[in-house]
N, C-alpha and C. Protein backbone atom coordinates (compact mmCIF):
# COMPACT_ATOMS: atom_id res chain seq x y z
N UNK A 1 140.83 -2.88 36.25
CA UNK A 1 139.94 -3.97 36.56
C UNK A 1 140.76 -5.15 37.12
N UNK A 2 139.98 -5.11 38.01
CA UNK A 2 141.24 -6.85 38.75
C UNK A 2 140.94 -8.06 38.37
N UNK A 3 142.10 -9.11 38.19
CA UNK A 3 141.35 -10.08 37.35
C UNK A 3 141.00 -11.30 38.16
N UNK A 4 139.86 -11.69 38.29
CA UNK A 4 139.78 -12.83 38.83
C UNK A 4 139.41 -14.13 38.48
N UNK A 5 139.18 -15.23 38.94
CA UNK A 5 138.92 -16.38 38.55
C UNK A 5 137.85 -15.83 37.34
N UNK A 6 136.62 -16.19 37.87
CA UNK A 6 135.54 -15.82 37.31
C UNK A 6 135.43 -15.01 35.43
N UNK A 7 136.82 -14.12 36.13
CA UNK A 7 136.92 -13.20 34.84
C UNK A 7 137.46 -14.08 33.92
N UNK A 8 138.69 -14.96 34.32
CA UNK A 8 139.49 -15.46 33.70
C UNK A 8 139.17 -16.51 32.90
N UNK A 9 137.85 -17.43 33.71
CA UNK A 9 136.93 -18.13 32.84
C UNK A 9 136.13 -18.16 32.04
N UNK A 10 135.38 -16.98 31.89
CA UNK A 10 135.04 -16.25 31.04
C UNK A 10 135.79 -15.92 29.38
N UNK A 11 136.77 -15.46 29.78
CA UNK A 11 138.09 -15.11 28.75
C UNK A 11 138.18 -16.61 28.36
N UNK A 12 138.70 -17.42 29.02
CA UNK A 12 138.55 -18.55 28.28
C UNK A 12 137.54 -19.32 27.44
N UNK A 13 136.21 -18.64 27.42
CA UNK A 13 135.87 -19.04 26.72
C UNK A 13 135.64 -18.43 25.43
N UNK A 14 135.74 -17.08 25.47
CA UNK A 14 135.84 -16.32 24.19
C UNK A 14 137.31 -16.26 23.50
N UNK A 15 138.15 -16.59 24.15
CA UNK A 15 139.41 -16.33 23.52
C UNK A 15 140.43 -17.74 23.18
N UNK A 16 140.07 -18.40 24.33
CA UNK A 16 140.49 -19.72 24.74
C UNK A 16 139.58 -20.82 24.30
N UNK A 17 139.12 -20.90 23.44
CA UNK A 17 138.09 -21.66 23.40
C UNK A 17 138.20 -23.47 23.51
N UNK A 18 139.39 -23.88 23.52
CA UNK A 18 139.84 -24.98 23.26
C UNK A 18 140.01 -25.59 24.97
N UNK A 19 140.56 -24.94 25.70
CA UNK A 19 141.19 -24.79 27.08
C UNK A 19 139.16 -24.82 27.73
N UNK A 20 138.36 -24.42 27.54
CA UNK A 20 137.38 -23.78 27.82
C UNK A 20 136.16 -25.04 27.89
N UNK A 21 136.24 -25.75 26.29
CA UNK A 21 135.23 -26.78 26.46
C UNK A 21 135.81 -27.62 26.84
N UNK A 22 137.44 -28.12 26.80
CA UNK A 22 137.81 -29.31 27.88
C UNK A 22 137.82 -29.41 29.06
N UNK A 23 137.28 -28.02 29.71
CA UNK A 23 136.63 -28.24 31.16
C UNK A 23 137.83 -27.45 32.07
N UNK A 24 139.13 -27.52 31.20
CA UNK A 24 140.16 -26.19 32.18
C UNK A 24 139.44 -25.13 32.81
N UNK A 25 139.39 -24.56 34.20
CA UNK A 25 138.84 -23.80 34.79
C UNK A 25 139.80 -23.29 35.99
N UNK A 26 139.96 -21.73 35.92
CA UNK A 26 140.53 -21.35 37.26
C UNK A 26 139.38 -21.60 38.40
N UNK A 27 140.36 -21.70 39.46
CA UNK A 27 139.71 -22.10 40.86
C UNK A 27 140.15 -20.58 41.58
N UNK A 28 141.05 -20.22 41.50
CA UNK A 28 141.83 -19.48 42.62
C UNK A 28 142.84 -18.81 42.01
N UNK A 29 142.98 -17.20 42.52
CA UNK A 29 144.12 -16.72 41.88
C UNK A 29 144.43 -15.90 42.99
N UNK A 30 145.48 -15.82 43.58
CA UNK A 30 145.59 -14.23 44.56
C UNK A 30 147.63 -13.64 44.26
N UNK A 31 147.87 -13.21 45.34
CA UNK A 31 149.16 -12.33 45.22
C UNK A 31 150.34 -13.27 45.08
N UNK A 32 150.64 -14.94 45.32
CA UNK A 32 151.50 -15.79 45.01
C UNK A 32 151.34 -17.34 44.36
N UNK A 33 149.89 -17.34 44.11
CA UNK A 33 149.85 -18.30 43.55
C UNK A 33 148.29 -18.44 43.08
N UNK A 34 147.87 -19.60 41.28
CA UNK A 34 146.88 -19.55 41.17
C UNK A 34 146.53 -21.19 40.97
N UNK A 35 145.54 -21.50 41.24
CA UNK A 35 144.94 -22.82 40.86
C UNK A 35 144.01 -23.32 39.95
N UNK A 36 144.33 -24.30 39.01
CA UNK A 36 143.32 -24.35 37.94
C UNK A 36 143.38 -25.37 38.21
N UNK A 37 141.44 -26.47 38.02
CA UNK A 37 141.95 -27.55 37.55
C UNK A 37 140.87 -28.06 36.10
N UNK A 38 141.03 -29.26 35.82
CA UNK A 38 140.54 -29.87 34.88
C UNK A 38 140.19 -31.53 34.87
N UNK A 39 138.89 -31.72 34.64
CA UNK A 39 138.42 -32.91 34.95
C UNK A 39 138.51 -33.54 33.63
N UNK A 40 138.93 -35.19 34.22
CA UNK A 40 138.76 -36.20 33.31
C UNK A 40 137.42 -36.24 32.30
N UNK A 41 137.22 -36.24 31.05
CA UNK A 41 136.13 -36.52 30.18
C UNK A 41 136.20 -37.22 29.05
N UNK A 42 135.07 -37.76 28.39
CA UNK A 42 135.74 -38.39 27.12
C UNK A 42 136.16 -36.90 26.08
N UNK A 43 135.40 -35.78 26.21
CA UNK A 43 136.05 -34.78 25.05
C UNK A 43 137.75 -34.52 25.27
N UNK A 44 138.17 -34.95 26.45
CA UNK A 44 139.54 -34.03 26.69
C UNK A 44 140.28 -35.88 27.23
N UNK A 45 140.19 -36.97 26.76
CA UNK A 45 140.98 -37.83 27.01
C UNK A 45 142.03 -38.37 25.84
N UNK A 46 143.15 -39.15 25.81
CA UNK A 46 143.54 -40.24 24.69
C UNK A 46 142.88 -41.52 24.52
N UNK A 47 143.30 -41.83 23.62
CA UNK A 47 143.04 -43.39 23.39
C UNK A 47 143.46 -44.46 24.89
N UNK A 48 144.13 -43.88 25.88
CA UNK A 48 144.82 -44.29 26.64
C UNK A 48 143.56 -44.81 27.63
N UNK A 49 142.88 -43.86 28.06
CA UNK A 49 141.84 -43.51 28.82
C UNK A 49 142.02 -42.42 29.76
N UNK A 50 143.45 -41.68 29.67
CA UNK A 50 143.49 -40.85 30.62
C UNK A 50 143.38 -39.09 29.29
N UNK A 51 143.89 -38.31 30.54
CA UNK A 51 143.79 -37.44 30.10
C UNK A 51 144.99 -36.53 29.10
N UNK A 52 144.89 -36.47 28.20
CA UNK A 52 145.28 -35.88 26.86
C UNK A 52 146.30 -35.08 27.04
N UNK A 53 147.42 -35.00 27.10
CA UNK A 53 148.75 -34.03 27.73
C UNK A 53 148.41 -32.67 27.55
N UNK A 54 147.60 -32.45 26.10
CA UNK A 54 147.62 -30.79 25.83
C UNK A 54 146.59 -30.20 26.42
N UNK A 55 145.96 -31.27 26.62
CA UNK A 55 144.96 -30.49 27.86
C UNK A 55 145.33 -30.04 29.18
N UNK A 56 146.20 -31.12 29.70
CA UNK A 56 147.12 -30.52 30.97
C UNK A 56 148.30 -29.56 31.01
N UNK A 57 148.49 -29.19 29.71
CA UNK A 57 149.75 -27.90 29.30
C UNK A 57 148.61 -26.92 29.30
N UNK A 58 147.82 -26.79 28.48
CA UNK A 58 146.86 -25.77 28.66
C UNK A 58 146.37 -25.58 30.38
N UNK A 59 146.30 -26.38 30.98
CA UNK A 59 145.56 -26.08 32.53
C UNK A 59 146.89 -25.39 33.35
N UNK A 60 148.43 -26.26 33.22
CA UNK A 60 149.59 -25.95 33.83
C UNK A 60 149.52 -24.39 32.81
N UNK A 61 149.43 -24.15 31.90
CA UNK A 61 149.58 -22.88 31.60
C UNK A 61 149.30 -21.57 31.48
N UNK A 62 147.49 -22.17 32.29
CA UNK A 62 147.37 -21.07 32.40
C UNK A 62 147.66 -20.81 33.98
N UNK A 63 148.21 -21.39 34.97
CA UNK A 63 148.28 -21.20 35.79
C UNK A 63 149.34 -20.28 36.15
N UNK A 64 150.41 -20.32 35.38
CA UNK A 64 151.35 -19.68 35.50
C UNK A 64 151.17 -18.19 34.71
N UNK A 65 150.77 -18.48 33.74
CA UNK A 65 150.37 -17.15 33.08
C UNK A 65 149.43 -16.16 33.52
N UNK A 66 148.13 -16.67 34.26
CA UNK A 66 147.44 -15.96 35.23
C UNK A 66 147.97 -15.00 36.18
N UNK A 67 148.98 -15.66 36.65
CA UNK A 67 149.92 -14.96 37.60
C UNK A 67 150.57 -13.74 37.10
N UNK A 68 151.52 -14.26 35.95
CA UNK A 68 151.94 -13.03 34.96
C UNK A 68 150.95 -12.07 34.84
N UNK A 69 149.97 -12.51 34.21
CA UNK A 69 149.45 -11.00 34.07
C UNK A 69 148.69 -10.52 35.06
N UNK A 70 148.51 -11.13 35.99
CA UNK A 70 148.39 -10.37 37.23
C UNK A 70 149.07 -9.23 37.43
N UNK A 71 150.70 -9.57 38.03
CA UNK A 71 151.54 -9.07 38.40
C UNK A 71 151.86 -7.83 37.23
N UNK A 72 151.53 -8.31 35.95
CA UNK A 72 152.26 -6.56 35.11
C UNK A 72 151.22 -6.06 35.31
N UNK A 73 149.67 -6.55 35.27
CA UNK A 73 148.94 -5.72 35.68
C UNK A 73 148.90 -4.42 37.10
N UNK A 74 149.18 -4.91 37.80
CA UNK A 74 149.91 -4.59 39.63
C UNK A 74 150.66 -3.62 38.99
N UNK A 75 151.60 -3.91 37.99
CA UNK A 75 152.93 -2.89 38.07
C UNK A 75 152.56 -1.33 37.22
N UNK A 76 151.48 -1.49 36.62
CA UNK A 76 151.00 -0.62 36.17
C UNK A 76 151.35 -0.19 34.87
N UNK A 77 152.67 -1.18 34.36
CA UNK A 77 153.48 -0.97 33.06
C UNK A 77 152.97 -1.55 31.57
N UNK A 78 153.35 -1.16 30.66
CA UNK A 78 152.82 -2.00 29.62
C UNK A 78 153.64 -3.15 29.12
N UNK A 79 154.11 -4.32 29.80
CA UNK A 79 154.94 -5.23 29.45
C UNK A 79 154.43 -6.43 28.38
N UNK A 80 154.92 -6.85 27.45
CA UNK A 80 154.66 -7.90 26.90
C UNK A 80 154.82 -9.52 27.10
N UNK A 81 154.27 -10.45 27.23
CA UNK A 81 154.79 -11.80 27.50
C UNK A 81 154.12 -12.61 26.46
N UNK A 82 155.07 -13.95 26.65
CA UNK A 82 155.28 -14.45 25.63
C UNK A 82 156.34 -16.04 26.35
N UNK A 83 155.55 -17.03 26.22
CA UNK A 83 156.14 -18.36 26.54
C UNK A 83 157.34 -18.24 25.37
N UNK A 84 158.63 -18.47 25.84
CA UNK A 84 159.67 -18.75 25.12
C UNK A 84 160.16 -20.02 25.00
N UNK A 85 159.56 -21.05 25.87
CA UNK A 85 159.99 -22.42 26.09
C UNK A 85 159.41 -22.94 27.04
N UNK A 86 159.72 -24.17 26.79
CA UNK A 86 158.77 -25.22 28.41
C UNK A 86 158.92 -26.74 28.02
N UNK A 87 158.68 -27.55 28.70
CA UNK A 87 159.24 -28.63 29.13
C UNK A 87 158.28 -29.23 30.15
N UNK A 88 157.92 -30.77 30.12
CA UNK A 88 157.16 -31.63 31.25
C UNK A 88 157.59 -32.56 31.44
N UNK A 89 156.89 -33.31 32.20
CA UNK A 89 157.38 -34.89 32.83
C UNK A 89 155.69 -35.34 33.27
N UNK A 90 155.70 -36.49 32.85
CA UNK A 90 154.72 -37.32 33.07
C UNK A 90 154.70 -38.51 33.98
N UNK A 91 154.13 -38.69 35.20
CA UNK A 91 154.75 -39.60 35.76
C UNK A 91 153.58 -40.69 36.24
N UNK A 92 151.92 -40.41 36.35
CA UNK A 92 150.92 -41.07 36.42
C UNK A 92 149.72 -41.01 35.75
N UNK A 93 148.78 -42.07 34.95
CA UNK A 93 147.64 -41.26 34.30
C UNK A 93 146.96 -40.56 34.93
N UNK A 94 146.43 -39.53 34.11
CA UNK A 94 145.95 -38.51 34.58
C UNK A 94 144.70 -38.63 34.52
N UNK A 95 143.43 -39.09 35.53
CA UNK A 95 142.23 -39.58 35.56
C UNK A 95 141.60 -38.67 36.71
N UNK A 96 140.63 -38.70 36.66
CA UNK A 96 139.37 -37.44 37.74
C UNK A 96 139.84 -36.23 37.62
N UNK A 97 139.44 -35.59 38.61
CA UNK A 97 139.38 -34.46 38.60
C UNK A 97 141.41 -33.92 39.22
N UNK A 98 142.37 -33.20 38.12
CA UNK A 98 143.20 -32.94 38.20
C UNK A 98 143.66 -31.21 38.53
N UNK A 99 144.10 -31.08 39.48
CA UNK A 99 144.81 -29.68 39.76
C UNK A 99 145.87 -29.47 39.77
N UNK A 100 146.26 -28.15 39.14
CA UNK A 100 147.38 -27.36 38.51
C UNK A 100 147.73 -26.63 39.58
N UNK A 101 148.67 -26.09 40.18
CA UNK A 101 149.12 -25.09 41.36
C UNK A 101 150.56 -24.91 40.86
N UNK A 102 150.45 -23.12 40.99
CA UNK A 102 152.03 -22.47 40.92
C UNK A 102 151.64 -21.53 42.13
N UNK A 103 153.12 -21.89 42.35
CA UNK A 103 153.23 -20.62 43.86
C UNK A 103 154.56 -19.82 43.48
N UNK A 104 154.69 -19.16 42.36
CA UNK A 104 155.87 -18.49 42.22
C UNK A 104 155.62 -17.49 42.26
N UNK A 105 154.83 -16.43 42.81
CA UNK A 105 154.72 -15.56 42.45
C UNK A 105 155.53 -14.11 42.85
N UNK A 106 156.88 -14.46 43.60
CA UNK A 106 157.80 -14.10 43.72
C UNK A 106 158.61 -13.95 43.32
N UNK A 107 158.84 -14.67 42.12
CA UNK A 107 160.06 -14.82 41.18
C UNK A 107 159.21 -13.69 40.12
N UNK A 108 158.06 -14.06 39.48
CA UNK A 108 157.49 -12.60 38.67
C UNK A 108 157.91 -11.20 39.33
N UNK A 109 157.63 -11.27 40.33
CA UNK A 109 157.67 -9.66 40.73
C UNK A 109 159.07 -9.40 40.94
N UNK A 110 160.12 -10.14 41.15
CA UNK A 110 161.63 -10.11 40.62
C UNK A 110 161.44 -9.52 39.36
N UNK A 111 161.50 -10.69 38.26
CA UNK A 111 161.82 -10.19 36.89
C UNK A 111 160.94 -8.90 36.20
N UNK A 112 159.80 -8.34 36.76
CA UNK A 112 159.50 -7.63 36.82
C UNK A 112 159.55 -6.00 36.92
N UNK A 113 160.05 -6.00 38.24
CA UNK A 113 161.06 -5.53 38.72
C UNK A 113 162.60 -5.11 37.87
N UNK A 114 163.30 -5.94 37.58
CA UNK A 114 164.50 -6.18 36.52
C UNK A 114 164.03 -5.66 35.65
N UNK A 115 163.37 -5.96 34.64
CA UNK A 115 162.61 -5.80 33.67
C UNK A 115 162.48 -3.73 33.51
N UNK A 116 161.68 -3.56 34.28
CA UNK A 116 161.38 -1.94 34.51
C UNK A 116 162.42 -1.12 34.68
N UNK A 117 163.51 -1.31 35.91
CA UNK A 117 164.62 -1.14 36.51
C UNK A 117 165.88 -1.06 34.88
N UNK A 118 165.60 -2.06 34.45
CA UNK A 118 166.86 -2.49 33.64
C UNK A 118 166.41 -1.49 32.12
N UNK A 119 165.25 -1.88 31.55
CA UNK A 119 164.52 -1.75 30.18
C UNK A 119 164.89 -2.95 29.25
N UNK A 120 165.51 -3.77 29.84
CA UNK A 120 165.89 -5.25 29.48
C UNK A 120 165.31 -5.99 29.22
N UNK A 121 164.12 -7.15 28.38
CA UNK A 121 163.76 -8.23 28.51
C UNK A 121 164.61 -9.16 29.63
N UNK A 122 163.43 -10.01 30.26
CA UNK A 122 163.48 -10.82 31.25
C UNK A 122 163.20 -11.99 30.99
N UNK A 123 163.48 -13.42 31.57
CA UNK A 123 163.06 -14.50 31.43
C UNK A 123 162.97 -14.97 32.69
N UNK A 124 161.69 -15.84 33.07
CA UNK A 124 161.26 -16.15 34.12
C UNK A 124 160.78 -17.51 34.06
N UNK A 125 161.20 -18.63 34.63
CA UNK A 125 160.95 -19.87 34.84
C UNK A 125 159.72 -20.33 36.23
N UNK A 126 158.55 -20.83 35.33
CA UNK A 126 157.45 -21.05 35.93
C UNK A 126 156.95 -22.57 36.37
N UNK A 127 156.87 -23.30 37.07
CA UNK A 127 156.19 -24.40 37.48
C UNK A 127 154.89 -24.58 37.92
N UNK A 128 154.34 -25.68 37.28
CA UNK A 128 153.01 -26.19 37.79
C UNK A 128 153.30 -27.25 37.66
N UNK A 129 152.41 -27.77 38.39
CA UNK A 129 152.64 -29.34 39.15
C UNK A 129 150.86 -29.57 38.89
N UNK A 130 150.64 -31.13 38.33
CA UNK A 130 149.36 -31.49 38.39
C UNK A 130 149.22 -32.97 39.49
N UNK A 131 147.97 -32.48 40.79
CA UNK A 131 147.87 -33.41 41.49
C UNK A 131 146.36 -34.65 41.15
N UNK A 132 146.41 -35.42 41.01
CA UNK A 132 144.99 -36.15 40.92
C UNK A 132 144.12 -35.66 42.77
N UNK A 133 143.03 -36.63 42.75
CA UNK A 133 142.48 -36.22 43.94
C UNK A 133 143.04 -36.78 45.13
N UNK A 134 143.84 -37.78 45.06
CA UNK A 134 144.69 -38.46 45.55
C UNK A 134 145.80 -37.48 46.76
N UNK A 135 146.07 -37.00 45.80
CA UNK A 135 147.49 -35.35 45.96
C UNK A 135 148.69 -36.20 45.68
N UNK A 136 148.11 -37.12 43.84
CA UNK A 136 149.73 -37.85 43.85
C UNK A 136 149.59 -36.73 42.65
N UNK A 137 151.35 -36.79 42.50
CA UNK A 137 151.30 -35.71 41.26
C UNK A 137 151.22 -36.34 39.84
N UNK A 138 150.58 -36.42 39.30
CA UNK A 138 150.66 -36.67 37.02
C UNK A 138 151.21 -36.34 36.37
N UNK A 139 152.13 -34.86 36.74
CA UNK A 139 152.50 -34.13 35.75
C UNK A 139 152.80 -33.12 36.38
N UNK A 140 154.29 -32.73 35.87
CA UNK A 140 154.93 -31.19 35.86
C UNK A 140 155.38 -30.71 35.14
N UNK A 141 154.99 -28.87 34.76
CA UNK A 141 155.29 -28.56 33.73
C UNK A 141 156.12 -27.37 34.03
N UNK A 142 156.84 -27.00 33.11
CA UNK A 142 157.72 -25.73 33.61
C UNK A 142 157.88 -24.95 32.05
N UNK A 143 157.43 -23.48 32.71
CA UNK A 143 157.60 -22.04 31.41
C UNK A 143 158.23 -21.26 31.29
N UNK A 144 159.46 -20.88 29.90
CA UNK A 144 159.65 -19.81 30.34
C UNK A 144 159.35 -18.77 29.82
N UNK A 145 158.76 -17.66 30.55
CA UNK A 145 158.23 -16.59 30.14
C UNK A 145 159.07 -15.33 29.68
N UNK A 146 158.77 -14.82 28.83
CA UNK A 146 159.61 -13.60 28.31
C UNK A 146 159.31 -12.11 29.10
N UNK A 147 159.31 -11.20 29.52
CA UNK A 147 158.88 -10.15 29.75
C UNK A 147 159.71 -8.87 29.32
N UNK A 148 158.77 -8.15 28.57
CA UNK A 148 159.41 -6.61 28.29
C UNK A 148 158.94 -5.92 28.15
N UNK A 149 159.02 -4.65 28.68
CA UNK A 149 158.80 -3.69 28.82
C UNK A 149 158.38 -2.36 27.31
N UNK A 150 157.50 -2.07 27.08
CA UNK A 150 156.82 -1.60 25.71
C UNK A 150 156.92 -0.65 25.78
N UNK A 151 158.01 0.03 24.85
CA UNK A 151 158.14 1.47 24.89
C UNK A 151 156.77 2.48 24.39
């Protein structure tokens, strides 16, 4: 089954449920990159008036992770993943409607690749970047993902 936006929003709301009522939503997913975004609300803001950091780790995360399991999906293997670490930077409030974009989806099908090739766990460093409507950026987040291969 191929996964698409649609599907993926869905899943978020039965599985994700947190990511789901704060309004995180994929937009776009294809072979190098996926887009999520997430609108300003009072359920998903701080005291600040902007928007709530873990709401924008959840949107940056699933963007990158979408991708992942895209790609082991593609490979046909049974690999496991698993965020091993990550890290952001905050640089404007985060107000209206905000989008998440990773275009790595080249570096997955590397470690991937490695991964199968080797029987090695892999680690793969992921970026998303959040733009307001502006296209100034709010926030960048970076993952790193584990991948291995399931005997």
């Amino acid at each position: 089954m191929k996964i698409t936006p649609s599907k993926l929003n869905k899943y978020l709301m039965f599985k994700l449920p947190a990511a789901y009522f704060t309004g995180v939503r994929t937009q776009e997913l294809n072979n190098n990159s996926c887009v999520v975004t997430v609108k300003h609300r009072w359920v998903n803001q701080n005291p600040f008036k902007s928007m709530f950091w873990a709401v924008q780790g959840m949107a940056a995360e699933l963007t990158t992770g979408a991708l992942v399991m895209q790609k082991i999906r593609e490979s046909g293997k049974k690999i496991s993943m698993l965020v091993a670490s990550n890290n952001a930077s905050f640089t404007k409030k985060a107000t209206g409607r905000i989008t998440f974009k990773c275009v790595e989806g080249e570096k997955i099908n590397d470690a991937i690749s490695k991964a199968i090739e080797t029987g090695e766990g892999q680690t793969v460093w992921l970026n998303a970047n959040g733009v307001n409507a502006d296209g100034v950026e709010v926030s960048s987040f970076n993952f790193e993902w584990t991948l291995k291969v399931k005997s």
